[in-house]
C-alpha atoms as a PDB file:
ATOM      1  CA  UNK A   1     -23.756  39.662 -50.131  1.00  0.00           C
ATOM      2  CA  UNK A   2     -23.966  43.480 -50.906  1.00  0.00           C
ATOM      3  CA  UNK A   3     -27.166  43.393 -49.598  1.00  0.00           C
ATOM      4  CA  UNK A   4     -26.042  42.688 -46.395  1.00  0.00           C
ATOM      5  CA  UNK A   5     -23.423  45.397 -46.552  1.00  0.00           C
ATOM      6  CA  UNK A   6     -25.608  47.863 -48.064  1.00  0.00           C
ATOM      7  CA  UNK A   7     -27.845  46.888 -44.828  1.00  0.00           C
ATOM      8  CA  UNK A   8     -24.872  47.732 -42.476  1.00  0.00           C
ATOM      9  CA  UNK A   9     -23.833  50.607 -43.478  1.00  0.00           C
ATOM     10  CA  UNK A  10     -27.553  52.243 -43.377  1.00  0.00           C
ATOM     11  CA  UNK A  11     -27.405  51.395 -39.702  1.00  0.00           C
ATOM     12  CA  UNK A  12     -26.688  54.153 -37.246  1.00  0.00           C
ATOM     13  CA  UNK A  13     -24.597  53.158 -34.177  1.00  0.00           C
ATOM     14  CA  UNK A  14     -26.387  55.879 -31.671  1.00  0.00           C
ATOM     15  CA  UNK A  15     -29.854  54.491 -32.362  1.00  0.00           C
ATOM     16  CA  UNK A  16     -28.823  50.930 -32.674  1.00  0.00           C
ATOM     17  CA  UNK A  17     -26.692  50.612 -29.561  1.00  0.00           C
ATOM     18  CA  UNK A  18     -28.849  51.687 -26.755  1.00  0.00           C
ATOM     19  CA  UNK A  19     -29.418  51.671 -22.660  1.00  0.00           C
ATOM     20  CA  UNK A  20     -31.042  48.197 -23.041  1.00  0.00           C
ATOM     21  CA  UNK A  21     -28.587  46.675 -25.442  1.00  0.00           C
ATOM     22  CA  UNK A  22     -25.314  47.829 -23.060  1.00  0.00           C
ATOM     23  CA  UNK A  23     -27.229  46.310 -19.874  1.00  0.00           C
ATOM     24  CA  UNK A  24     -27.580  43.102 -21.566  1.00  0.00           C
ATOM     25  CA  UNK A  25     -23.940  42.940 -22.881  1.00  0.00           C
ATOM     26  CA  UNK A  26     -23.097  43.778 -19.496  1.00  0.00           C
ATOM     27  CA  UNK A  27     -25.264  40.994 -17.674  1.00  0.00           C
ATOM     28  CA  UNK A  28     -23.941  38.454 -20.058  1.00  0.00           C
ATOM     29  CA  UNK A  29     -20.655  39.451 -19.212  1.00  0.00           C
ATOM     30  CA  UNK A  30     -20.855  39.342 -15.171  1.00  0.00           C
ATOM     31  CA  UNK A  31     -23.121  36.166 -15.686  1.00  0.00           C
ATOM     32  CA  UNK A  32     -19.630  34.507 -17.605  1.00  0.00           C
ATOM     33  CA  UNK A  33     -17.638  35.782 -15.119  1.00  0.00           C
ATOM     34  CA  UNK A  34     -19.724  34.333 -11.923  1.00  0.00           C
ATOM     35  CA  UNK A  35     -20.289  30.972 -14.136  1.00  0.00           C
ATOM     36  CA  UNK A  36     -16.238  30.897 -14.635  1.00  0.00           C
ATOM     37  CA  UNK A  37     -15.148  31.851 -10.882  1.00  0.00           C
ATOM     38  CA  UNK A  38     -17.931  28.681 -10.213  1.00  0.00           C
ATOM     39  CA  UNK A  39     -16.489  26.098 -12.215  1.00  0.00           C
ATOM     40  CA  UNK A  40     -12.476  27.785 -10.775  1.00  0.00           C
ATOM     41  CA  UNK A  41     -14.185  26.888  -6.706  1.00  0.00           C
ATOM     42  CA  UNK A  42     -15.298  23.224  -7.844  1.00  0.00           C
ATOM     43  CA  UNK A  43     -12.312  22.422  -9.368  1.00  0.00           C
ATOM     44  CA  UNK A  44     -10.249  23.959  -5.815  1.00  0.00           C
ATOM     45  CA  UNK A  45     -12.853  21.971  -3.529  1.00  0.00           C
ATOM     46  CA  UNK A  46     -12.171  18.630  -5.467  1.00  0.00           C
ATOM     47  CA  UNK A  47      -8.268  19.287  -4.928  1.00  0.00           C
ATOM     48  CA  UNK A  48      -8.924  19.818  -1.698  1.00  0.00           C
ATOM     49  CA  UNK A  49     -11.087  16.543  -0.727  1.00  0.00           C
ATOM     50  CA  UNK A  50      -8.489  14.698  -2.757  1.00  0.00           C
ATOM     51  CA  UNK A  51      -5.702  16.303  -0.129  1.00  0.00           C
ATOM     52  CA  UNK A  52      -8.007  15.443   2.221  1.00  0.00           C
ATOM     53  CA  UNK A  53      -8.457  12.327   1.564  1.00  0.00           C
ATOM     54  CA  UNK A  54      -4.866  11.385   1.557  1.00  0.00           C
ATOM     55  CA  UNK A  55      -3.707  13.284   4.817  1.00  0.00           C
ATOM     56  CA  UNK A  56      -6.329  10.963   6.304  1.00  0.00           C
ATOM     57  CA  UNK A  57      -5.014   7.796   4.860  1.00  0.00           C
ATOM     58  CA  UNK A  58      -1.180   9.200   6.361  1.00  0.00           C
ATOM     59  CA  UNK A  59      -2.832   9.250   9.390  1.00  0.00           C
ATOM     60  CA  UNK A  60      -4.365   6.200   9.544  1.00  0.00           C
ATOM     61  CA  UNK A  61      -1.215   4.622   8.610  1.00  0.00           C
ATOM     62  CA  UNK A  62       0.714   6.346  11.650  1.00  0.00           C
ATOM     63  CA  UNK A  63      -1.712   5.500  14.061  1.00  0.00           C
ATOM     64  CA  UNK A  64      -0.693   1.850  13.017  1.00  0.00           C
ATOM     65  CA  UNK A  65       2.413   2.219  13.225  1.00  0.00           C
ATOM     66  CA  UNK A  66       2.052   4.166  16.465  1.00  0.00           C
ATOM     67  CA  UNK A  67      -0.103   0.933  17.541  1.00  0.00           C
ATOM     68  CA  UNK A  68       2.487  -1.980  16.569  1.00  0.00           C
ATOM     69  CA  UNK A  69       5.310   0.947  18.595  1.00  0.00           C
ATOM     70  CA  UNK A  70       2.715   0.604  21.812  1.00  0.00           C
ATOM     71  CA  UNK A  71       2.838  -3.410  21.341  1.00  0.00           C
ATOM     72  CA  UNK A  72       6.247  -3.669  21.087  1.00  0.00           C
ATOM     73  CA  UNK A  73       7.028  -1.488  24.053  1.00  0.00           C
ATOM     74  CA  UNK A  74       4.283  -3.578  26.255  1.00  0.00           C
ATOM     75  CA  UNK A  75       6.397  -6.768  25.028  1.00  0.00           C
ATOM     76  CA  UNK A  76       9.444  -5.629  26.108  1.00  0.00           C
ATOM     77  CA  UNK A  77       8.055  -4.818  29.812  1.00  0.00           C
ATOM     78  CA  UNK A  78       6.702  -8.469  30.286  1.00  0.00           C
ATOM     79  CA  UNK A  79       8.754 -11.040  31.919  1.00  0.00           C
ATOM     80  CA  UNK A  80       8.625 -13.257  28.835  1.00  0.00           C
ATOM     81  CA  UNK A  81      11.146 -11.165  27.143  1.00  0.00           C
ATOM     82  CA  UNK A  82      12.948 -10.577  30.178  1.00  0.00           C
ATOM     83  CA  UNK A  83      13.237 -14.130  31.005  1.00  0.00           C
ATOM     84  CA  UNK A  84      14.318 -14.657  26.959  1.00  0.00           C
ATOM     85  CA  UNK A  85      16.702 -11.959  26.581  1.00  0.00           C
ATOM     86  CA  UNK A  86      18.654 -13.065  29.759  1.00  0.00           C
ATOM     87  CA  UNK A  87      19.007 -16.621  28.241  1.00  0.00           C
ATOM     88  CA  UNK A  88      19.884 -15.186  24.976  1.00  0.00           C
ATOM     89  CA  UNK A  89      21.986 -13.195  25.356  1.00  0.00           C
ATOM     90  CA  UNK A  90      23.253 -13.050  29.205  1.00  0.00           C
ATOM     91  CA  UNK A  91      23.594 -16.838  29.125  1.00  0.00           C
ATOM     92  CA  UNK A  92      21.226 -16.946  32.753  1.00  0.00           C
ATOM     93  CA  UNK A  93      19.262 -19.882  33.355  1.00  0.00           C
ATOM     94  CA  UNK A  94      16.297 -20.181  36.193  1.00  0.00           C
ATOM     95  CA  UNK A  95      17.461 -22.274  39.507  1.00  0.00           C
ATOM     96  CA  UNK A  96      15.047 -25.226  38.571  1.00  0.00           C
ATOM     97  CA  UNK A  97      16.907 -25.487  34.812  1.00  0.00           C
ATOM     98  CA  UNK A  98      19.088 -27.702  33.142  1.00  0.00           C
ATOM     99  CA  UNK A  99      20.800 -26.322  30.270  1.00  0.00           C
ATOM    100  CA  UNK A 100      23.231 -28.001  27.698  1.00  0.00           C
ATOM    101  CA  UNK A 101      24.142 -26.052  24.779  1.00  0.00           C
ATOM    102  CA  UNK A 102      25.387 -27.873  21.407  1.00  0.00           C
ATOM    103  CA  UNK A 103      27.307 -26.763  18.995  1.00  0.00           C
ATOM    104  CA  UNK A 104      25.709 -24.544  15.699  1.00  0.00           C
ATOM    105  CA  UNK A 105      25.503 -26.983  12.804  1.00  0.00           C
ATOM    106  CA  UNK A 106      23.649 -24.816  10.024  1.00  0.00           C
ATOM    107  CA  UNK A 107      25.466 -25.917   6.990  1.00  0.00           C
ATOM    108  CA  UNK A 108      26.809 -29.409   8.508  1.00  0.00           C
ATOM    109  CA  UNK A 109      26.694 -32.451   6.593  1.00  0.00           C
ATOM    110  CA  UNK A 110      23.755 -35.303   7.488  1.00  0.00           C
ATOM    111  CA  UNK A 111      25.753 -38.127   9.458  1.00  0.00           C
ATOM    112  CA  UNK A 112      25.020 -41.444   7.435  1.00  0.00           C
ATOM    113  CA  UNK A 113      24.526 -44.497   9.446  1.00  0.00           C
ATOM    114  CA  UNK A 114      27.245 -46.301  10.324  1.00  0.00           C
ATOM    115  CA  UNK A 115      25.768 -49.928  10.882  1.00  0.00           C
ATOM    116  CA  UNK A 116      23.785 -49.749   7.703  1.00  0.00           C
ATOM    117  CA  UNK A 117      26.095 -51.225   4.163  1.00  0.00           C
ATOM    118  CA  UNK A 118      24.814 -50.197   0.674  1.00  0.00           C
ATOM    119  CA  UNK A 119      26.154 -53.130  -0.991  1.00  0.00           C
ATOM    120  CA  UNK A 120      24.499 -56.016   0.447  1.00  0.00           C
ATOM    121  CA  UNK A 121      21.384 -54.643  -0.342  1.00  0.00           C
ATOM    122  CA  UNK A 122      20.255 -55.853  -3.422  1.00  0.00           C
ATOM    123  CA  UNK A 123      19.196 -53.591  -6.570  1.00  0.00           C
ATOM    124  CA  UNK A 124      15.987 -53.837  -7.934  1.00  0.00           C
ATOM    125  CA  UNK A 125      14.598 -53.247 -11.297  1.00  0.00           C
ATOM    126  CA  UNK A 126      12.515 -50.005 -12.032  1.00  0.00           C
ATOM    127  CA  UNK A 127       9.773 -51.880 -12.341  1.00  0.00           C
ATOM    128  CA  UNK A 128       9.931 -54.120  -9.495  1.00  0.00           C
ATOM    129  CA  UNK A 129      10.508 -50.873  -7.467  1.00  0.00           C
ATOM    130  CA  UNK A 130       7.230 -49.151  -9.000  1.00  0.00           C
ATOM    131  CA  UNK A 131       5.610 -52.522  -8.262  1.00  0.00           C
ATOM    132  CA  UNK A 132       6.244 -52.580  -5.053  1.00  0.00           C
ATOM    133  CA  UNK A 133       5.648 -48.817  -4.423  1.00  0.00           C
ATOM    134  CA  UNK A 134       2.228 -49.555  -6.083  1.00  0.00           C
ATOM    135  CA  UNK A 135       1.267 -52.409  -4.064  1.00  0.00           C
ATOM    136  CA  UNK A 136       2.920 -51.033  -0.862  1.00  0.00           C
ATOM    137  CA  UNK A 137       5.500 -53.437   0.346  1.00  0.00           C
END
């Protein structure tokens, strides 16, 4: 280890650090310098294909929805919807149309049948129902 000391200190700066020497150092450090501004424009260039890439997608998508808009407003102009929006809501009927309108049973009850009596039918045994299921009577 003092060897290597002793070996530093008998160098002289002035003849050791010469024209050649700085050029190098100074190479090196414009060659870091253009590597790092490199690797600084690839990395910008994939953020922007990636930006890219999604404003295309957005516009995709609205030209979709700008396509389903166009259908809808053709719709509207034919006569079907004409014709089906007067009957809907306008209550309009064409000349050569009968119309009877019923009441709204959503949620009403099933009618049973009146003629039909659940007593006199006779109950059957589990198995002679399966057996007759199985053998279809």
């Amino acid at each position: 280890m003092r060897t290597v000391f002793k070996k530093l200190k008998k160098i002289n700066p002035a003849k050791t650090i010469g024209r050649e020497n700085i050029s190098v150092v100074i190479v090196l450090l414009v060659g870091f310098w253009l590597a790092w501004q490199t690797v600084l424009v690839v990395i910008k260039n994939n953020q922007l294909k990636l930006e890219i890439a999604t404003l295309r997608e957005q516009v995709s998508v609205l030209e979709l929805q700008n396509q389903a808009i166009e259908f809808g407003i053709d719709y509207y102009k034919t006569d079907e919807f004409l014709e089906r929006s007067a009957k809907e809501n306008l209550l309009l009927k064409r000349p050569d149309e009968n119309v009877a309108i019923a009441p709204l049973t959503r949620n009403a009850p099933f009618p049973a049948a009146d003629n039909v009596d659940v007593s006199e039918t006779p109950k059957k045994s589990n198995f002679q129902q399966w057996l007759d299921f199985a053998l279809g009577r």
